[in-house]
PDB file of N, CA and C in Angstrom:
ATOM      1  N   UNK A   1     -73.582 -71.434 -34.955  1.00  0.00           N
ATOM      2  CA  UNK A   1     -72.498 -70.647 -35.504  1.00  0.00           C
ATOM      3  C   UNK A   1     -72.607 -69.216 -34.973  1.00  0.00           C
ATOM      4  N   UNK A   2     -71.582 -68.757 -34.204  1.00  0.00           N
ATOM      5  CA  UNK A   2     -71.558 -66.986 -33.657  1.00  0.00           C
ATOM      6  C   UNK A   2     -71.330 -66.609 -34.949  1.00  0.00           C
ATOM      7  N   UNK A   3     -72.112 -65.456 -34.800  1.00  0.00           N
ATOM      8  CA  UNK A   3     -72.596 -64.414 -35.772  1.00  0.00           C
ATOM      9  C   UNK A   3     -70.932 -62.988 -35.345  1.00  0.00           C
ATOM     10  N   UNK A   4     -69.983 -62.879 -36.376  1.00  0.00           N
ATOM     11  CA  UNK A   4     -68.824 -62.362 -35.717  1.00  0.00           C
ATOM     12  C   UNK A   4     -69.431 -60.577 -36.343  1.00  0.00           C
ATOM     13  N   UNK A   5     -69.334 -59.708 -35.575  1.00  0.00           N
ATOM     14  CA  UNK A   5     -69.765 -58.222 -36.429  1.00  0.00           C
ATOM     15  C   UNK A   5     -68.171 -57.956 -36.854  1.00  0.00           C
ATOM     16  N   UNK A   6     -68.364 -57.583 -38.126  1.00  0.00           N
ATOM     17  CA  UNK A   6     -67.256 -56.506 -38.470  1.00  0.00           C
ATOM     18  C   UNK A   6     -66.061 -55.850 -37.298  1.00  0.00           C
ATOM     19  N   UNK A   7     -65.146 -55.913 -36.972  1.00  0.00           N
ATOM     20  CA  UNK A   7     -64.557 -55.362 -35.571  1.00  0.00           C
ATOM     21  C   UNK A   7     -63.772 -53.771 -36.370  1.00  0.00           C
ATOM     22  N   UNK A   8     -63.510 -53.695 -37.321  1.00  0.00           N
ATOM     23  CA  UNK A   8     -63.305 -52.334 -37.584  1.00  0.00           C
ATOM     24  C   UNK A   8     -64.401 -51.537 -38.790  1.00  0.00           C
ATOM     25  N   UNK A   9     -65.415 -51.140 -38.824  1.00  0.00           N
ATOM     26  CA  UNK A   9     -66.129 -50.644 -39.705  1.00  0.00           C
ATOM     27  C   UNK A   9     -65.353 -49.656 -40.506  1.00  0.00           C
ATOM     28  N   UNK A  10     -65.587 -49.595 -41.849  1.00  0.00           N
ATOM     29  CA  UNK A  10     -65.187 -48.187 -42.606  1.00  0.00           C
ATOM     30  C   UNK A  10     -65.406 -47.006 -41.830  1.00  0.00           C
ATOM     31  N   UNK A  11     -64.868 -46.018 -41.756  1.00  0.00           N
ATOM     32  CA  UNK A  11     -65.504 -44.735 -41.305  1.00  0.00           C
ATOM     33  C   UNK A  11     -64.797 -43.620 -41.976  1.00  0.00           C
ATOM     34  N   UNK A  12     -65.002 -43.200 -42.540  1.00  0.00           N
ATOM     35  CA  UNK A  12     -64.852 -42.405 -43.861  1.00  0.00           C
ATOM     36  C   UNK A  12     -64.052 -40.648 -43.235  1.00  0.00           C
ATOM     37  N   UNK A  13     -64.725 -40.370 -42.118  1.00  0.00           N
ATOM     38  CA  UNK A  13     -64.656 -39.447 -41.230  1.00  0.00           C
ATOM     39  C   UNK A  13     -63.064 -39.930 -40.405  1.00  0.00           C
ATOM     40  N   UNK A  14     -63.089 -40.966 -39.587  1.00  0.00           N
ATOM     41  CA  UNK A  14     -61.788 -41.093 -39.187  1.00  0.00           C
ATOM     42  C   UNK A  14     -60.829 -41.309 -40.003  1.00  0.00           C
ATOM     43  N   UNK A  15     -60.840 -41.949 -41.237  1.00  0.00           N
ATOM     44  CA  UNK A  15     -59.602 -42.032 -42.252  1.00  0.00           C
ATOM     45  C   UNK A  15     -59.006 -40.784 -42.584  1.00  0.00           C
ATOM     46  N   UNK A  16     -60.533 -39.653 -42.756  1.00  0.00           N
ATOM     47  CA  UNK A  16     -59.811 -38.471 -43.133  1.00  0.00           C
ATOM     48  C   UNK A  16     -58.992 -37.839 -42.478  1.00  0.00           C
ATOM     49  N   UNK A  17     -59.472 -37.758 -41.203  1.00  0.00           N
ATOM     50  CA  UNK A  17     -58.706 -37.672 -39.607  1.00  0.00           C
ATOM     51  C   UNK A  17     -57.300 -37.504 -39.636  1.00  0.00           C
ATOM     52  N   UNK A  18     -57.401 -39.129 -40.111  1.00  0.00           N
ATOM     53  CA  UNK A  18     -56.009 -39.559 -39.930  1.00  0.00           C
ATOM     54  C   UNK A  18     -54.869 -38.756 -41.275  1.00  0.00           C
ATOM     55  N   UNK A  19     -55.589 -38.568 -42.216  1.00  0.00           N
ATOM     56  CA  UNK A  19     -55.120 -38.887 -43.445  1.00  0.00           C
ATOM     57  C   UNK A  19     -54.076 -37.277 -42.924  1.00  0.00           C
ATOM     58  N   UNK A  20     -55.361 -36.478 -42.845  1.00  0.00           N
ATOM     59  CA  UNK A  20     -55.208 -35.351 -42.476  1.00  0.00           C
ATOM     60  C   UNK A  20     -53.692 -34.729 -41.378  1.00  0.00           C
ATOM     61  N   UNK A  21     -54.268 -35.597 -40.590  1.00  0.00           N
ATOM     62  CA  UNK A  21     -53.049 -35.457 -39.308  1.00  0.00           C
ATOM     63  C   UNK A  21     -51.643 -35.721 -40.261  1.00  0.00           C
ATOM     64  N   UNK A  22     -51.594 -36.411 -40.847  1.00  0.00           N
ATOM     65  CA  UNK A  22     -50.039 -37.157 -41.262  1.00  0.00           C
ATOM     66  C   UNK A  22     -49.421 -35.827 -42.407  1.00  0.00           C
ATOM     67  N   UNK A  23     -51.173 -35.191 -42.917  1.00  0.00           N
ATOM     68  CA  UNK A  23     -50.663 -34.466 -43.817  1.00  0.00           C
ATOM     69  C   UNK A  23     -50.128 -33.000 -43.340  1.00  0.00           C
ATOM     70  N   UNK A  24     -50.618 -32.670 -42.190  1.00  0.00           N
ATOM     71  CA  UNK A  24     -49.958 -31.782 -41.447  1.00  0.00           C
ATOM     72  C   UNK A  24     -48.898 -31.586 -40.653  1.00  0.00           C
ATOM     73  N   UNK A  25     -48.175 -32.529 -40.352  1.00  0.00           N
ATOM     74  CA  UNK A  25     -46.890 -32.787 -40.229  1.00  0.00           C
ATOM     75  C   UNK A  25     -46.100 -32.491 -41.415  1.00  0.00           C
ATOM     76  N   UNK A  26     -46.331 -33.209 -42.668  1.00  0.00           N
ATOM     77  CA  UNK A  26     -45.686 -33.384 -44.084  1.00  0.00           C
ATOM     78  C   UNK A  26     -45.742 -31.649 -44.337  1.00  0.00           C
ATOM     79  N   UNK A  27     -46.786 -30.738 -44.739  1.00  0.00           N
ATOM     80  CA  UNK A  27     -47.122 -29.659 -45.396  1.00  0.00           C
ATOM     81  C   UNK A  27     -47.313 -28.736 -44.348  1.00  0.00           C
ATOM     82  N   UNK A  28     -46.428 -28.089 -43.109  1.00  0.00           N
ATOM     83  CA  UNK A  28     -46.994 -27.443 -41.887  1.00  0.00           C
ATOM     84  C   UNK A  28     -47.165 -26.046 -42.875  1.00  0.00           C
ATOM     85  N   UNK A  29     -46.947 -25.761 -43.774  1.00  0.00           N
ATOM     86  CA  UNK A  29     -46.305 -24.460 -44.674  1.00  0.00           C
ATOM     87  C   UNK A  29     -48.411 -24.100 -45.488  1.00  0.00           C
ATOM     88  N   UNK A  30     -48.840 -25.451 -45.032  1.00  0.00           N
ATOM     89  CA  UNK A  30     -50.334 -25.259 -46.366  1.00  0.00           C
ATOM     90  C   UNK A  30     -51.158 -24.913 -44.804  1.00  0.00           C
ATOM     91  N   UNK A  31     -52.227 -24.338 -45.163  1.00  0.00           N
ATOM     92  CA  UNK A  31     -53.399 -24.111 -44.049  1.00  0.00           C
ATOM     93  C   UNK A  31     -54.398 -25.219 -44.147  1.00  0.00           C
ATOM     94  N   UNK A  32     -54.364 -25.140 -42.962  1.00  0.00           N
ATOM     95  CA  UNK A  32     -54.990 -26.466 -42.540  1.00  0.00           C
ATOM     96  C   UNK A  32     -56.332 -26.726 -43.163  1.00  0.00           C
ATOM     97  N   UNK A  33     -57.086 -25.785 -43.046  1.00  0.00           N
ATOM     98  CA  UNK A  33     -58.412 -25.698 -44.061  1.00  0.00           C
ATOM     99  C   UNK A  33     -58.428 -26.726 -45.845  1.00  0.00           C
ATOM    100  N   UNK A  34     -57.079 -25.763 -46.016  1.00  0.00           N
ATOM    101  CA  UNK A  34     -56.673 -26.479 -47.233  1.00  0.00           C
ATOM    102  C   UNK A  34     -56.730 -28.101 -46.955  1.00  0.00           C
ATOM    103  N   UNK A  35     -55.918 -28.441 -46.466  1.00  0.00           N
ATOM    104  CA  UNK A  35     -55.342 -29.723 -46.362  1.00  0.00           C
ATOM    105  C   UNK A  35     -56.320 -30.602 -45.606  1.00  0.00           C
ATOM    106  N   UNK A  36     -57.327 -30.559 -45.403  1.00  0.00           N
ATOM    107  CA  UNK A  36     -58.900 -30.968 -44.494  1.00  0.00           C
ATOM    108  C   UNK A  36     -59.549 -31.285 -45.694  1.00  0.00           C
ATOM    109  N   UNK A  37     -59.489 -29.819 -47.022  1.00  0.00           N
ATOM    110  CA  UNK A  37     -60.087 -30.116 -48.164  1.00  0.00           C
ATOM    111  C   UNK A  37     -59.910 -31.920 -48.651  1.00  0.00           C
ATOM    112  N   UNK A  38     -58.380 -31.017 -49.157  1.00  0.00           N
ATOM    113  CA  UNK A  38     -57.894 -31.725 -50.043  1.00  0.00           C
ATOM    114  C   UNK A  38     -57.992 -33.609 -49.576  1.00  0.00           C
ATOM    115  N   UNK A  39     -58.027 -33.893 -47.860  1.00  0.00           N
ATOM    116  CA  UNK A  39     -57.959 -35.045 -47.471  1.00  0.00           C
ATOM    117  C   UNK A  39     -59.230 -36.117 -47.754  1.00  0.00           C
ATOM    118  N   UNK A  40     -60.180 -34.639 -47.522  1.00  0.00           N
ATOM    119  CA  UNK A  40     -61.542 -34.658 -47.581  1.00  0.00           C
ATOM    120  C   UNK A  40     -61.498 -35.498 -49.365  1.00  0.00           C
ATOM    121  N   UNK A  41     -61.341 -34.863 -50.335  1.00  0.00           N
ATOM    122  CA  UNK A  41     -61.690 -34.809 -51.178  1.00  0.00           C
ATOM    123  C   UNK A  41     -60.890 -36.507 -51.719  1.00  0.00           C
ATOM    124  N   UNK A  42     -59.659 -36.746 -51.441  1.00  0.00           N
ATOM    125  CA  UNK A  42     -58.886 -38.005 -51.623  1.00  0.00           C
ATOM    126  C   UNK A  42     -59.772 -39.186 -51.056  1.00  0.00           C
ATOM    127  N   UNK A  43     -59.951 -39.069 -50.137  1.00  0.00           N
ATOM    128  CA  UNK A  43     -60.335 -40.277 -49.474  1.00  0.00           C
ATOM    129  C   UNK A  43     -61.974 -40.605 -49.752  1.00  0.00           C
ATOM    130  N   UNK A  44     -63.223 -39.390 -50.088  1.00  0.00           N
ATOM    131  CA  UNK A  44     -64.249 -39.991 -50.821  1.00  0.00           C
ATOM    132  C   UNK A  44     -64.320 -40.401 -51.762  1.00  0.00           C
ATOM    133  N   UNK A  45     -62.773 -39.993 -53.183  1.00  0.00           N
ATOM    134  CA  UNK A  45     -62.213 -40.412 -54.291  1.00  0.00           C
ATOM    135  C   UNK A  45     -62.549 -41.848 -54.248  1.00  0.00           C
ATOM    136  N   UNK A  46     -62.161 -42.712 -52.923  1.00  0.00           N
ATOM    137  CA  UNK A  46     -62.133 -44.171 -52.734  1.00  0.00           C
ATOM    138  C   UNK A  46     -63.157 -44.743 -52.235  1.00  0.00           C
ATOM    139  N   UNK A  47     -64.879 -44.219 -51.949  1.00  0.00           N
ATOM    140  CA  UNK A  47     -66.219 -44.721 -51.627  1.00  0.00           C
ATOM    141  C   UNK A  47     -66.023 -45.457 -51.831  1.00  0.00           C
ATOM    142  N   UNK A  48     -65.722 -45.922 -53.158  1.00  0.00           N
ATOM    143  CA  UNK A  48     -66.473 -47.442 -53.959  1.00  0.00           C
ATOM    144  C   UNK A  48     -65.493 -48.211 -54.051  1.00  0.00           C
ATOM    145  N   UNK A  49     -64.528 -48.210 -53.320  1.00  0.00           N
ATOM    146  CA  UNK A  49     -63.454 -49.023 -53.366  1.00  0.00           C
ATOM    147  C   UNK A  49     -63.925 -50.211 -52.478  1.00  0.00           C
ATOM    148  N   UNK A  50     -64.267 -51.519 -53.109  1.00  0.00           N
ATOM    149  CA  UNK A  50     -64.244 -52.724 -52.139  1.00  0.00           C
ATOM    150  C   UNK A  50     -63.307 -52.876 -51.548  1.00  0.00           C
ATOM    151  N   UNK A  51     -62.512 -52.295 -51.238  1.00  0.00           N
ATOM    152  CA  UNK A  51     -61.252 -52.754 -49.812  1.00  0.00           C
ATOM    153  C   UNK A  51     -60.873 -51.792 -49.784  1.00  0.00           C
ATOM    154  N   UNK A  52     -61.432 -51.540 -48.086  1.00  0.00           N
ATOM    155  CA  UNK A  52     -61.179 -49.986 -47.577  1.00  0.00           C
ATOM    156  C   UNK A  52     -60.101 -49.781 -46.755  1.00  0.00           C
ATOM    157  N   UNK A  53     -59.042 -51.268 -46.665  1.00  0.00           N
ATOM    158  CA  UNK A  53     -57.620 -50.982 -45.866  1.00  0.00           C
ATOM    159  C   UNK A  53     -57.056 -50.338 -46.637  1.00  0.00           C
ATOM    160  N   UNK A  54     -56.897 -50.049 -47.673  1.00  0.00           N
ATOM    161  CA  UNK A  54     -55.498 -49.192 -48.378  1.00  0.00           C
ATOM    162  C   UNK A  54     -56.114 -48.052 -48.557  1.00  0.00           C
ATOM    163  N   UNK A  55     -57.541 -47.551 -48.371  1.00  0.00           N
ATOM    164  CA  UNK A  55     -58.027 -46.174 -48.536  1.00  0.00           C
ATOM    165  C   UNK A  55     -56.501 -45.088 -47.456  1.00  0.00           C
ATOM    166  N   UNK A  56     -56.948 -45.300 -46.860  1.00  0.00           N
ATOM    167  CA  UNK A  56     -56.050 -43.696 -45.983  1.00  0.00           C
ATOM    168  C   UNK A  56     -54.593 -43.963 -47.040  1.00  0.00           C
ATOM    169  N   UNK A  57     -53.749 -44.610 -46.594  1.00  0.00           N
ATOM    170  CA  UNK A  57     -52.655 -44.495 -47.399  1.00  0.00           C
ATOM    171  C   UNK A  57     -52.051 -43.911 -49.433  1.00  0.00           C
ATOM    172  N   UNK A  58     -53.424 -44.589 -50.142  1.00  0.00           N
ATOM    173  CA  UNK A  58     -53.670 -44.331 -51.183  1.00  0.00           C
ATOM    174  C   UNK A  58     -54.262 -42.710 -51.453  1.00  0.00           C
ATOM    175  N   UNK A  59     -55.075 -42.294 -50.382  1.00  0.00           N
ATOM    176  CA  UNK A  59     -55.529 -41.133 -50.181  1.00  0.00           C
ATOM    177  C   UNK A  59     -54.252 -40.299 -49.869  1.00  0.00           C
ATOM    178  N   UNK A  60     -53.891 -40.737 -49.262  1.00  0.00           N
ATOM    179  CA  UNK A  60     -52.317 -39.886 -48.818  1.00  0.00           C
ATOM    180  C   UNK A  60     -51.413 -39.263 -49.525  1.00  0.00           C
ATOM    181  N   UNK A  61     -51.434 -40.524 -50.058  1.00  0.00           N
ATOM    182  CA  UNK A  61     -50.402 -40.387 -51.661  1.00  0.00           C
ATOM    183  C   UNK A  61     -50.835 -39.197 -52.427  1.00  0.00           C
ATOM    184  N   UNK A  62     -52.375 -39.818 -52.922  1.00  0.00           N
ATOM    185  CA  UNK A  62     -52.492 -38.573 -53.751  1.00  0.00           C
ATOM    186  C   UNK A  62     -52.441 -37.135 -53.490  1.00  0.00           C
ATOM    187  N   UNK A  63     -53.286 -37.286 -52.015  1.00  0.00           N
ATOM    188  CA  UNK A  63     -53.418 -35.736 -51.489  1.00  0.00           C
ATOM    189  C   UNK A  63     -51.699 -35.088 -51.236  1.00  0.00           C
ATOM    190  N   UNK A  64     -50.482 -35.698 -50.800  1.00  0.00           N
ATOM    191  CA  UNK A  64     -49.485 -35.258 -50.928  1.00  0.00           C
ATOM    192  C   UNK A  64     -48.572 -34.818 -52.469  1.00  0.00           C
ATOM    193  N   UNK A  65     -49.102 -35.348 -53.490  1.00  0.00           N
ATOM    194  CA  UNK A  65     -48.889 -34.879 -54.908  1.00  0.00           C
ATOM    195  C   UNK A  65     -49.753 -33.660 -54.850  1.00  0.00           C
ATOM    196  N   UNK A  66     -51.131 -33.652 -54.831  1.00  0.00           N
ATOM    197  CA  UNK A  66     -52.186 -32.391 -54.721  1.00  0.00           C
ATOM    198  C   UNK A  66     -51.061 -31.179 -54.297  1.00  0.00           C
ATOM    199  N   UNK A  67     -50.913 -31.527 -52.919  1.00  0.00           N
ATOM    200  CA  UNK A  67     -50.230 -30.388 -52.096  1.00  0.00           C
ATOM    201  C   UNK A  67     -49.165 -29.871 -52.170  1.00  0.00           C
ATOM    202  N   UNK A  68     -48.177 -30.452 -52.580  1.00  0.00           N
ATOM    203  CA  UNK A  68     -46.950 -29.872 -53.454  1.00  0.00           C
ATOM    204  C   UNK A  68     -45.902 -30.673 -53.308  1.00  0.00           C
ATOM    205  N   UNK A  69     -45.663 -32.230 -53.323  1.00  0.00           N
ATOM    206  CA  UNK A  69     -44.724 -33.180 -53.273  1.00  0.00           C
ATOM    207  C   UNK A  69     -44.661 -34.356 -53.239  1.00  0.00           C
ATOM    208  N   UNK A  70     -44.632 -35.478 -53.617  1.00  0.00           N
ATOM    209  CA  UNK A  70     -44.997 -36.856 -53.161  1.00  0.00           C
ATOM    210  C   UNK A  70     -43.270 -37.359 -52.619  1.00  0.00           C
ATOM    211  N   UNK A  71     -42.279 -36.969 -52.095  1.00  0.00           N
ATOM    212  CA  UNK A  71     -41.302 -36.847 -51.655  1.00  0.00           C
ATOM    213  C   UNK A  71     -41.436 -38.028 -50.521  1.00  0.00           C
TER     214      UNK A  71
END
């Protein structure tokens, strides 16, 4: 039996990345520092989440309420 590895690992660092990027488009008006925080802070919200596909998006959400809209 092949032994299959994981083909996308969690990475906690690129979700924020991402989370981040989408949120700077959305909020060009917040400083980026801010919004690094705040992405920062959403997406370790979800460590312990056994299913880490809906992390960035769920992170999103919230961090775009945080920031001034879920629009």
């Amino acid at each position: 039996m092949r032994n299959h590895a994981e083909p996308n690992p969690y990475d906690e660092r690129k979700v924020t990345e991402q989370v981040a990027a989408h949120l700077y488009d959305r909020f060009p008006q917040v400083d980026h520092e801010r919004v690094d925080a705040v992405a920062a802070e959403r997406v370790h919200a979800f460590a312990d989440a056994p299913i880490k596909d809906y992390v960035g998006p769920l992170a999103e959400h919230q961090a775009r309420a945080e920031l001034g809209g879920d629009s």
